[in-house]
Protein backbone atom coordinates (compact mmCIF):
# COMPACT_ATOMS: atom_id res chain seq x y z
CA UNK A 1 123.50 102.39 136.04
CA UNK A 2 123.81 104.47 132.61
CA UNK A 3 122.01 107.27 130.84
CA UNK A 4 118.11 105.51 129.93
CA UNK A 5 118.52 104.72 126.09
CA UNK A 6 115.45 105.66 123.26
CA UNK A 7 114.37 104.11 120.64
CA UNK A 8 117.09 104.92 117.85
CA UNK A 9 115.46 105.98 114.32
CA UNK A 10 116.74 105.04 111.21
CA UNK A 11 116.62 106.74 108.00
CA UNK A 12 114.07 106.12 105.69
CA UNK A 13 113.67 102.99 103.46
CA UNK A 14 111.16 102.66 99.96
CA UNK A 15 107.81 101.96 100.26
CA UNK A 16 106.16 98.62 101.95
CA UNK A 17 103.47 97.95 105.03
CA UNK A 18 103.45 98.30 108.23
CA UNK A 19 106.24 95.75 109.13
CA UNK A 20 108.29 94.41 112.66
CA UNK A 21 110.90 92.24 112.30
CA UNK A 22 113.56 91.06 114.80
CA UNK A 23 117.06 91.72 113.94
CA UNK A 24 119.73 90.74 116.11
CA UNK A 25 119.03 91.88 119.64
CA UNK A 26 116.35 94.71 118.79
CA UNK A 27 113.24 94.34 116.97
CA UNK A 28 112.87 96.70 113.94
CA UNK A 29 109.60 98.41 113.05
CA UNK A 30 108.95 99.96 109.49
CA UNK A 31 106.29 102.24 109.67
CA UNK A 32 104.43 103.73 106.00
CA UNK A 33 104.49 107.73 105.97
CA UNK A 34 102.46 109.46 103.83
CA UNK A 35 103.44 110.92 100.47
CA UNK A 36 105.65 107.55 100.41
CA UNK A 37 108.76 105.84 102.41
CA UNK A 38 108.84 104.03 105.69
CA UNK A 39 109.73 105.94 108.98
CA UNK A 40 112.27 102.75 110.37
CA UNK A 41 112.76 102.36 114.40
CA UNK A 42 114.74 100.09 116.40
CA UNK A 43 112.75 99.23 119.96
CA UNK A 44 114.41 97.02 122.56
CA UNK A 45 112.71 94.48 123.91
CA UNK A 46 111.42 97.04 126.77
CA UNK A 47 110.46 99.53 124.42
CA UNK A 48 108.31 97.22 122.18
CA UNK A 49 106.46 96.23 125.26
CA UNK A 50 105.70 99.47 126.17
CA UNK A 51 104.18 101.05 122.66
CA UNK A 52 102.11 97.74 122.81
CA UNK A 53 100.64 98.95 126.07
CA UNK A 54 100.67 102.88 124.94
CA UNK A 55 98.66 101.31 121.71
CA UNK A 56 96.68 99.18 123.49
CA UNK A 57 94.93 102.46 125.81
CA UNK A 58 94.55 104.47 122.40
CA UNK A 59 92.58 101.17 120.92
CA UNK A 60 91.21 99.05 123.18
């Protein structure tokens, strides 16, 4: 077995909403920051799961 792998960030893109989208074999989340721009992760299928959960304790 390898190193674990994180999420990999990816640079900024212009404004939009709150947007996940799969491309290829991860799914890509584009997050709004404010003062403008999107904050852009790529989760694998693992790591998706797991915010979900993470999110889920924070909200209910």
């Amino acid at each position: 077995m390898g190193e674990p792998h994180m999420a990999a960030m990816k640079p900024r893109t212009g404004d939009g909403p709150l947007e996940v989208t799969k491309e290829g074999r991860g799914i890509v989340m584009r997050v709004p920051l404010e003062g403008g721009g999107r904050l852009v992760v790529e989760l694998n299928a693992t790591e998706a799961s797991e915010l979900g959960d993470a999110l889920q304790t924070v909200v209910g």
